[in-house]
N, C-alpha and C. Protein backbone atom coordinates (compact mmCIF):
# COMPACT_ATOMS: atom_id res chain seq x y z
N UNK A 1 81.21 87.76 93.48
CA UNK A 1 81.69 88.91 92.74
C UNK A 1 81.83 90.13 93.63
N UNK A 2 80.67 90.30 94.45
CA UNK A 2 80.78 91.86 95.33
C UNK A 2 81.61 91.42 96.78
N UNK A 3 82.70 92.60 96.74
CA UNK A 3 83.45 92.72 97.86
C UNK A 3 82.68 92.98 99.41
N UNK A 4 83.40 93.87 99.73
CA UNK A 4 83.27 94.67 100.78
C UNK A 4 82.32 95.36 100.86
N UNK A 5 81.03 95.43 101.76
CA UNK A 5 80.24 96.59 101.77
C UNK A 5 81.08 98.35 101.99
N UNK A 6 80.95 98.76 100.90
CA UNK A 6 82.03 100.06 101.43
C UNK A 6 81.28 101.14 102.00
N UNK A 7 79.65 101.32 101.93
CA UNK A 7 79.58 102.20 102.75
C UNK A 7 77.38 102.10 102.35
N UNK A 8 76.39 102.45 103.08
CA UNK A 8 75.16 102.73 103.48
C UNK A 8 75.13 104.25 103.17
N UNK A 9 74.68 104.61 102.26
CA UNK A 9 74.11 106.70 101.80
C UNK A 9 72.66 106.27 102.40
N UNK A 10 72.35 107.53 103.14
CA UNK A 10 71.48 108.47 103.80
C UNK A 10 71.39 109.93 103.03
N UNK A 11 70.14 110.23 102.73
CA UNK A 11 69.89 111.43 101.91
C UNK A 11 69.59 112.58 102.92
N UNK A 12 69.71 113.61 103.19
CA UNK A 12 69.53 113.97 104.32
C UNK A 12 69.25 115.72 103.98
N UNK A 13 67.86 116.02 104.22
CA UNK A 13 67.96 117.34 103.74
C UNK A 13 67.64 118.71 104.79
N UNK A 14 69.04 118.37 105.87
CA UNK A 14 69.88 119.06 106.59
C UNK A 14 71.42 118.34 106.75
N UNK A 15 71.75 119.07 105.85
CA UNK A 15 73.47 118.03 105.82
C UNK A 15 73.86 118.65 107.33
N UNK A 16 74.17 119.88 107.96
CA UNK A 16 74.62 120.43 109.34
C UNK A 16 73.91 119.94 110.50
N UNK A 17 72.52 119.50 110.42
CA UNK A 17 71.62 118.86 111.44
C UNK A 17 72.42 117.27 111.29
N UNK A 18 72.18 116.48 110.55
CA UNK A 18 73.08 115.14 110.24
C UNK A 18 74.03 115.11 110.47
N UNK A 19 75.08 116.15 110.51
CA UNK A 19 76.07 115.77 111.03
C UNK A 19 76.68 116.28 112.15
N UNK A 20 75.58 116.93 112.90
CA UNK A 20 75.74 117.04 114.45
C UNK A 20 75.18 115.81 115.15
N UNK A 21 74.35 115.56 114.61
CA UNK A 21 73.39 113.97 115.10
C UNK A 21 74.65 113.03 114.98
N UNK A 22 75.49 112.60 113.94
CA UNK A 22 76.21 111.36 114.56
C UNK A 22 77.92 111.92 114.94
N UNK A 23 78.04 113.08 115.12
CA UNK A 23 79.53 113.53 116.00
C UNK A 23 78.97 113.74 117.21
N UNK A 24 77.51 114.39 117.82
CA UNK A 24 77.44 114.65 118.81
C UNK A 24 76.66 113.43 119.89
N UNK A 25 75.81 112.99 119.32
CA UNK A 25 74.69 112.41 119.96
C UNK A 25 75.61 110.75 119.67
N UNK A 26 76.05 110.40 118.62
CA UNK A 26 77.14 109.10 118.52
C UNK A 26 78.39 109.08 118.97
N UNK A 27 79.02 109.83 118.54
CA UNK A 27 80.47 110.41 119.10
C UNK A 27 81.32 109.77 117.94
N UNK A 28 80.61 110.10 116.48
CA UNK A 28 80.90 109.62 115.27
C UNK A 28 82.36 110.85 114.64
N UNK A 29 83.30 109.93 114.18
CA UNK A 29 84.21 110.55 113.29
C UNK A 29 83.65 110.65 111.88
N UNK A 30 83.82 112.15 111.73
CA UNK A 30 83.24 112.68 110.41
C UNK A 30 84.24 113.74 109.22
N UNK A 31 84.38 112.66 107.92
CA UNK A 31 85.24 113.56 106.75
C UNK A 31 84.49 114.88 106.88
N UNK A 32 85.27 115.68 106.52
CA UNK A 32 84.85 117.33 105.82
C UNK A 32 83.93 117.15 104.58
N UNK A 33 82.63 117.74 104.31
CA UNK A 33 82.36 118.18 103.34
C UNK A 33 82.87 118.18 101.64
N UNK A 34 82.22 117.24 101.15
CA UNK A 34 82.89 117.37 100.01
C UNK A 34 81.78 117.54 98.56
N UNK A 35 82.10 118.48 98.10
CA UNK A 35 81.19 118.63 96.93
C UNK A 35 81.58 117.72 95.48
N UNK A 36 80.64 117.24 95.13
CA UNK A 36 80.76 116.14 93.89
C UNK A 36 79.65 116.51 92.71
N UNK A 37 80.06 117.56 92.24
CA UNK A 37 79.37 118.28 91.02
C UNK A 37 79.22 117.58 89.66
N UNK A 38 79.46 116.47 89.78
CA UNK A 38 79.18 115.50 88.68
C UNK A 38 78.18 114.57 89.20
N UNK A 39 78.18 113.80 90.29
CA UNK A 39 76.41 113.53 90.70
C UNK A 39 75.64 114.39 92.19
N UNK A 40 76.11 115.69 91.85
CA UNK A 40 74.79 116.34 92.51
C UNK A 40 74.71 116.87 93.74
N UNK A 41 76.12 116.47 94.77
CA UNK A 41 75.17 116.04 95.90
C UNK A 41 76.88 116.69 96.44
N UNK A 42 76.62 116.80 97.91
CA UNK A 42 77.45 117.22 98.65
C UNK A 42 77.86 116.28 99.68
N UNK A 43 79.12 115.46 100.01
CA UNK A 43 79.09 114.40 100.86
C UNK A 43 79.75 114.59 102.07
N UNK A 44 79.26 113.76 103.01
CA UNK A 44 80.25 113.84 104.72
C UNK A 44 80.45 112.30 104.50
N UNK A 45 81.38 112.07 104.85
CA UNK A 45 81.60 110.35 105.33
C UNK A 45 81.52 110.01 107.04
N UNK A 46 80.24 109.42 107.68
CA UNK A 46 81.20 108.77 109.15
C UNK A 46 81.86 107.53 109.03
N UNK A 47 82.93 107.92 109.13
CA UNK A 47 84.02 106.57 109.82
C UNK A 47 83.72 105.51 111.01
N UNK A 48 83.46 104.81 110.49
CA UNK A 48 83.40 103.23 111.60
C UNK A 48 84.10 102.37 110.97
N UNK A 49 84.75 101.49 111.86
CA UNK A 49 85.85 100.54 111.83
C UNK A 49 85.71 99.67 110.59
N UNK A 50 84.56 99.11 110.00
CA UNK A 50 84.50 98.18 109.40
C UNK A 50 83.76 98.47 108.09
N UNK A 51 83.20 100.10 107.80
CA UNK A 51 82.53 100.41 106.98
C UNK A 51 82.68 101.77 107.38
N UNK A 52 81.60 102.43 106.06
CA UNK A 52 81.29 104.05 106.27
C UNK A 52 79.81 104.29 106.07
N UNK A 53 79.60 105.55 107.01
CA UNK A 53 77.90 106.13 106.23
C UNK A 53 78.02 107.21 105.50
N UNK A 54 77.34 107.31 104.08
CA UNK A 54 77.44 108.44 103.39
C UNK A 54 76.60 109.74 103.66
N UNK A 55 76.61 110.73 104.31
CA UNK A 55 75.74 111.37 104.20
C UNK A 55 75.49 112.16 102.99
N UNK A 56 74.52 112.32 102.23
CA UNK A 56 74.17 113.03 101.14
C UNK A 56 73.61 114.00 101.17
N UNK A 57 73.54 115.48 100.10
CA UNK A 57 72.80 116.44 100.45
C UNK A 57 72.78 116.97 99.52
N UNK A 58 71.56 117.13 98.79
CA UNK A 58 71.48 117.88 97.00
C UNK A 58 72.50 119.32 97.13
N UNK A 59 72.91 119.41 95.82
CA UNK A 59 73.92 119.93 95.54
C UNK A 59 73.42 120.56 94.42
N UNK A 60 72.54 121.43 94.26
CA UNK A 60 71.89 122.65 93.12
C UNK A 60 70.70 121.84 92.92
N UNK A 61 69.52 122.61 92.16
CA UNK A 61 68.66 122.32 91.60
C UNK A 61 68.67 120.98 90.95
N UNK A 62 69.15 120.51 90.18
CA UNK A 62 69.33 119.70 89.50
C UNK A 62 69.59 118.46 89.75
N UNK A 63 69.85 117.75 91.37
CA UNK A 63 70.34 116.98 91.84
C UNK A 63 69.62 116.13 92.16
N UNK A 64 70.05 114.35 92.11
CA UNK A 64 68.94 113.86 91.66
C UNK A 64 68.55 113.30 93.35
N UNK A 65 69.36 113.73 94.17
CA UNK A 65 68.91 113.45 96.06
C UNK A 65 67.38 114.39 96.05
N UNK A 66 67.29 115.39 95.25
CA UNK A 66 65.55 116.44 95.64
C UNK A 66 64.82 115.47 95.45
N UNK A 67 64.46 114.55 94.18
CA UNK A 67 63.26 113.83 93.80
C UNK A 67 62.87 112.91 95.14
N UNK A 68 64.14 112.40 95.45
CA UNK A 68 64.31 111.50 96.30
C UNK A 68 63.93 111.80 98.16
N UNK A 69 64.33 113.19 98.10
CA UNK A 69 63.81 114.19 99.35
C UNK A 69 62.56 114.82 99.13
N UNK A 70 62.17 114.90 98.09
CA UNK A 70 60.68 115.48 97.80
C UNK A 70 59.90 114.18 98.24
N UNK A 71 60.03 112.84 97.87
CA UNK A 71 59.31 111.99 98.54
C UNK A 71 59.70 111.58 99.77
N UNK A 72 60.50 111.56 100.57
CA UNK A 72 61.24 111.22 101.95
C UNK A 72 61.27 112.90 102.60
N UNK A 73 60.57 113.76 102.55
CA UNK A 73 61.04 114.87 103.32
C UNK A 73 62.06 114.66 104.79
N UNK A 74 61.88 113.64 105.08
CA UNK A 74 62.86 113.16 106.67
C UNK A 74 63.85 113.38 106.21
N UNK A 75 64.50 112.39 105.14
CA UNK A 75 65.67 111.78 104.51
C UNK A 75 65.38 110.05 104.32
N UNK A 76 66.55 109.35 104.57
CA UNK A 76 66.09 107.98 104.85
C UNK A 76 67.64 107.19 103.77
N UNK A 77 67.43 105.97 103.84
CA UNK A 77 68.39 104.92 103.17
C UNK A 77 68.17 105.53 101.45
N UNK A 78 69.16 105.95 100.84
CA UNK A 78 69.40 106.04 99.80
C UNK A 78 69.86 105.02 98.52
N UNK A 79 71.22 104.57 99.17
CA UNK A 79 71.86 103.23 98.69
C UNK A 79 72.73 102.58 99.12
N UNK A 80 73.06 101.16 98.80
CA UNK A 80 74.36 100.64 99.50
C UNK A 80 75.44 100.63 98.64
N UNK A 81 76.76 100.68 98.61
CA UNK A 81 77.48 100.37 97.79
C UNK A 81 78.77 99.36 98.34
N UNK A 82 78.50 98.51 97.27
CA UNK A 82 79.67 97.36 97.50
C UNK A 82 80.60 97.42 96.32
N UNK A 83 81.50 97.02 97.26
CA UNK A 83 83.70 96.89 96.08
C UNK A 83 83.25 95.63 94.95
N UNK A 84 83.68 95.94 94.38
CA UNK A 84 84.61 94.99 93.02
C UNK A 84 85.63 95.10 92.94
N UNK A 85 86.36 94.10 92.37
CA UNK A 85 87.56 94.16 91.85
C UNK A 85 88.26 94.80 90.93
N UNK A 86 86.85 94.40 89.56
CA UNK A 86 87.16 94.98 88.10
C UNK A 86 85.55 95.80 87.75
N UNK A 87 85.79 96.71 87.58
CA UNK A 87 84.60 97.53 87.75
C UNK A 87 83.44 97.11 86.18
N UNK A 88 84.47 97.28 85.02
CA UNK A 88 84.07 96.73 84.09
C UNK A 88 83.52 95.25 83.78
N UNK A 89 84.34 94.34 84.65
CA UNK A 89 84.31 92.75 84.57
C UNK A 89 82.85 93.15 85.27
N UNK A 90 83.05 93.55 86.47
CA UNK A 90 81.51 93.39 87.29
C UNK A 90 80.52 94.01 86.64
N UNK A 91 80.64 94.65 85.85
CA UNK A 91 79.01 95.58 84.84
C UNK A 91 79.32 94.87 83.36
N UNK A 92 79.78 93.97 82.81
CA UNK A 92 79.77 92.85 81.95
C UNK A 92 79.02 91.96 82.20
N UNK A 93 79.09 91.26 83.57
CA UNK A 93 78.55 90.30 84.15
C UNK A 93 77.45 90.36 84.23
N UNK A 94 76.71 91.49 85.20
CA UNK A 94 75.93 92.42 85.76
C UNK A 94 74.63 92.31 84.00
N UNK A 95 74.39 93.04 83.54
CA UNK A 95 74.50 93.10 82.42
C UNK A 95 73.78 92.03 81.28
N UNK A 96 75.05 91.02 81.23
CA UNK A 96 74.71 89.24 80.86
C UNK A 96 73.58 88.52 81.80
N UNK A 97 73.52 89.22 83.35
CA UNK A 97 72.68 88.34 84.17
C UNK A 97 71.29 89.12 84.21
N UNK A 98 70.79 90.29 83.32
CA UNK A 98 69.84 90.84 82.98
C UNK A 98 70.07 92.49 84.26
N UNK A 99 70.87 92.58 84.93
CA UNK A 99 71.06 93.53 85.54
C UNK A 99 71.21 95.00 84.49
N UNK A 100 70.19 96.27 84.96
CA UNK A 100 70.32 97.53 84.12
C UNK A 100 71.18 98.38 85.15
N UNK A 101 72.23 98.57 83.93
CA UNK A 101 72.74 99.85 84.73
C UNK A 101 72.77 101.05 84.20
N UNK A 102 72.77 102.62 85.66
CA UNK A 102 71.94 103.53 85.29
C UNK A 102 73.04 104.13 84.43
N UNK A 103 72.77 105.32 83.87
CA UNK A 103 73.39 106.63 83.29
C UNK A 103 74.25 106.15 82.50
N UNK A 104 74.07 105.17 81.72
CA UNK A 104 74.54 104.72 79.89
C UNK A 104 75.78 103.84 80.04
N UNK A 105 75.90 103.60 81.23
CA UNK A 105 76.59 102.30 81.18
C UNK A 105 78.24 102.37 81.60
N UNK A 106 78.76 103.55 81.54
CA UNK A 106 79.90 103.86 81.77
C UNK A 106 80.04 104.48 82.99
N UNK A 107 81.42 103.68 83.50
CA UNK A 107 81.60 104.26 84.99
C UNK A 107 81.66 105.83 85.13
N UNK A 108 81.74 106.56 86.02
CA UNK A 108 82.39 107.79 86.98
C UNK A 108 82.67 108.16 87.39
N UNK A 109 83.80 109.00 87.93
CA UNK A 109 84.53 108.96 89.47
C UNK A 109 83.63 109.33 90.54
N UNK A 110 83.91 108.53 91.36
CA UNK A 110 82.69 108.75 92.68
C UNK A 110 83.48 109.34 93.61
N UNK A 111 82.85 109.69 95.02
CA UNK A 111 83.56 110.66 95.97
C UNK A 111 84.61 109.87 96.59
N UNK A 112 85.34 109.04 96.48
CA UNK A 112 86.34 108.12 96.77
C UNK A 112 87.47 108.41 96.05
N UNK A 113 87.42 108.97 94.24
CA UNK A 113 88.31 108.80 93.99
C UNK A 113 88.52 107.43 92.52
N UNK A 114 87.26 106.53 93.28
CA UNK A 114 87.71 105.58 91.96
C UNK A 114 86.39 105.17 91.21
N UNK A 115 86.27 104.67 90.18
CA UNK A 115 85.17 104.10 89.53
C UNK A 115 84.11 103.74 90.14
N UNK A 116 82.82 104.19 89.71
CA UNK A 116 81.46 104.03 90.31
C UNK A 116 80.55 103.58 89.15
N UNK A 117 79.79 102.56 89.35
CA UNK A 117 78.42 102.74 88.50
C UNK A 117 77.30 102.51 89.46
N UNK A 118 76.37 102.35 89.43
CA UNK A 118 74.54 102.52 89.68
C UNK A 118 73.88 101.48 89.04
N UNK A 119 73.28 100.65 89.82
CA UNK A 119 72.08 99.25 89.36
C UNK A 119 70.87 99.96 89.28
N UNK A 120 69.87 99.24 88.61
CA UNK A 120 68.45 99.83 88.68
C UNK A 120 68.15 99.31 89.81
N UNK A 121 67.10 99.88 90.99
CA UNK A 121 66.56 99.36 92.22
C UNK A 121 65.89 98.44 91.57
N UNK A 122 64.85 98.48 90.59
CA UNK A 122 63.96 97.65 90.22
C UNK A 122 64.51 96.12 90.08
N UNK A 123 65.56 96.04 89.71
CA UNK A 123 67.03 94.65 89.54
C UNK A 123 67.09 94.09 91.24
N UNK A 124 66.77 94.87 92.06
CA UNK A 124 67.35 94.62 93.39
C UNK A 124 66.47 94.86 94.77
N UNK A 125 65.73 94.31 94.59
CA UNK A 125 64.30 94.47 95.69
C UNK A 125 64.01 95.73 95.82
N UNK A 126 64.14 97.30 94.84
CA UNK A 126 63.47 98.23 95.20
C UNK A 126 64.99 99.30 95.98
N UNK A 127 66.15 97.93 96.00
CA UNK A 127 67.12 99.08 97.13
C UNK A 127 68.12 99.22 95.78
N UNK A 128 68.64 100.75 95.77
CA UNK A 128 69.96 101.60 94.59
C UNK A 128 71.28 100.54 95.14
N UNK A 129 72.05 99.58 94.30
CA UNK A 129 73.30 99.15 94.68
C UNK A 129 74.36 100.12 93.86
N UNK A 130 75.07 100.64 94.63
CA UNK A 130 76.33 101.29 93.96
C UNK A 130 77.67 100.39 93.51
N UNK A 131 77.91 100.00 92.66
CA UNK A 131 79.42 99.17 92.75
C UNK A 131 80.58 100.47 92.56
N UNK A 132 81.69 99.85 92.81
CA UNK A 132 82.78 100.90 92.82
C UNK A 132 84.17 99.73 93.40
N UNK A 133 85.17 100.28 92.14
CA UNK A 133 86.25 99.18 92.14
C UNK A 133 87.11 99.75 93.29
N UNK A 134 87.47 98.68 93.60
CA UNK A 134 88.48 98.46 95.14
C UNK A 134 89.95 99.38 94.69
């Protein structure tokens, strides 16, 4: 069912320190800044050939990367997210095979542009899977 790994989030609470670390010290290609006020967080993408890294960075009070940086003060692995095809077919499935998914079940546009939902870690050895249709 899951595609493509589309990209590894890193929570990172110095988004400008993070992303001098992989343009300078990697010699990483890095998207602009993008704010995503529907989950929270402020994103950089690095570009590598075969995938991306998300960098993340709470985005107001309210964002749910603090809880997650209040216990990780470093930062650290946030989540992975892998493609589907049919975003719905795959959280039907998901679902039927005892999989919980977060924030009521209905997709959202994610910083890509297209449909996103959220697994419970607890479903998945403890690690956040993001799906998001191709």
């Amino acid at each position: 069912m899951i595609g493509n790994l589309n990209h590894v989030a890193i929570a990172v609470p110095d988004l400008k320190a993070a992303c001098n670390g992989y343009k300078n010290m990697l010699g990483a290609k890095l998207s602009e800044p993008k704010d995503e006020p529907d989950h929270g967080v402020t994103v950089v993408f690095v570009e590598l050939p075969n995938t991306k890294v998300e960098l993340l960075h709470p985005l107001g009070v309210d964002s749910p990367i603090n809880g997650f940086l209040e216990k990780n003060p470093s930062g650290g692995i946030h989540h992975m997210c892998f493609e589907v095809e049919d975003i719905i077919v795959a959280r039907d499935h998901l679902v039927a095979e005892g999989a919980r998914v977060l924030g009521g079940g209905e997709p959202k546009i994610g910083a890509h542009g297209k449909p996103v939902l959220f697994l419970h870690p607890k479903d998945f050895q403890g690690a956040l899977i993001e799906i998001e249709q191709a």
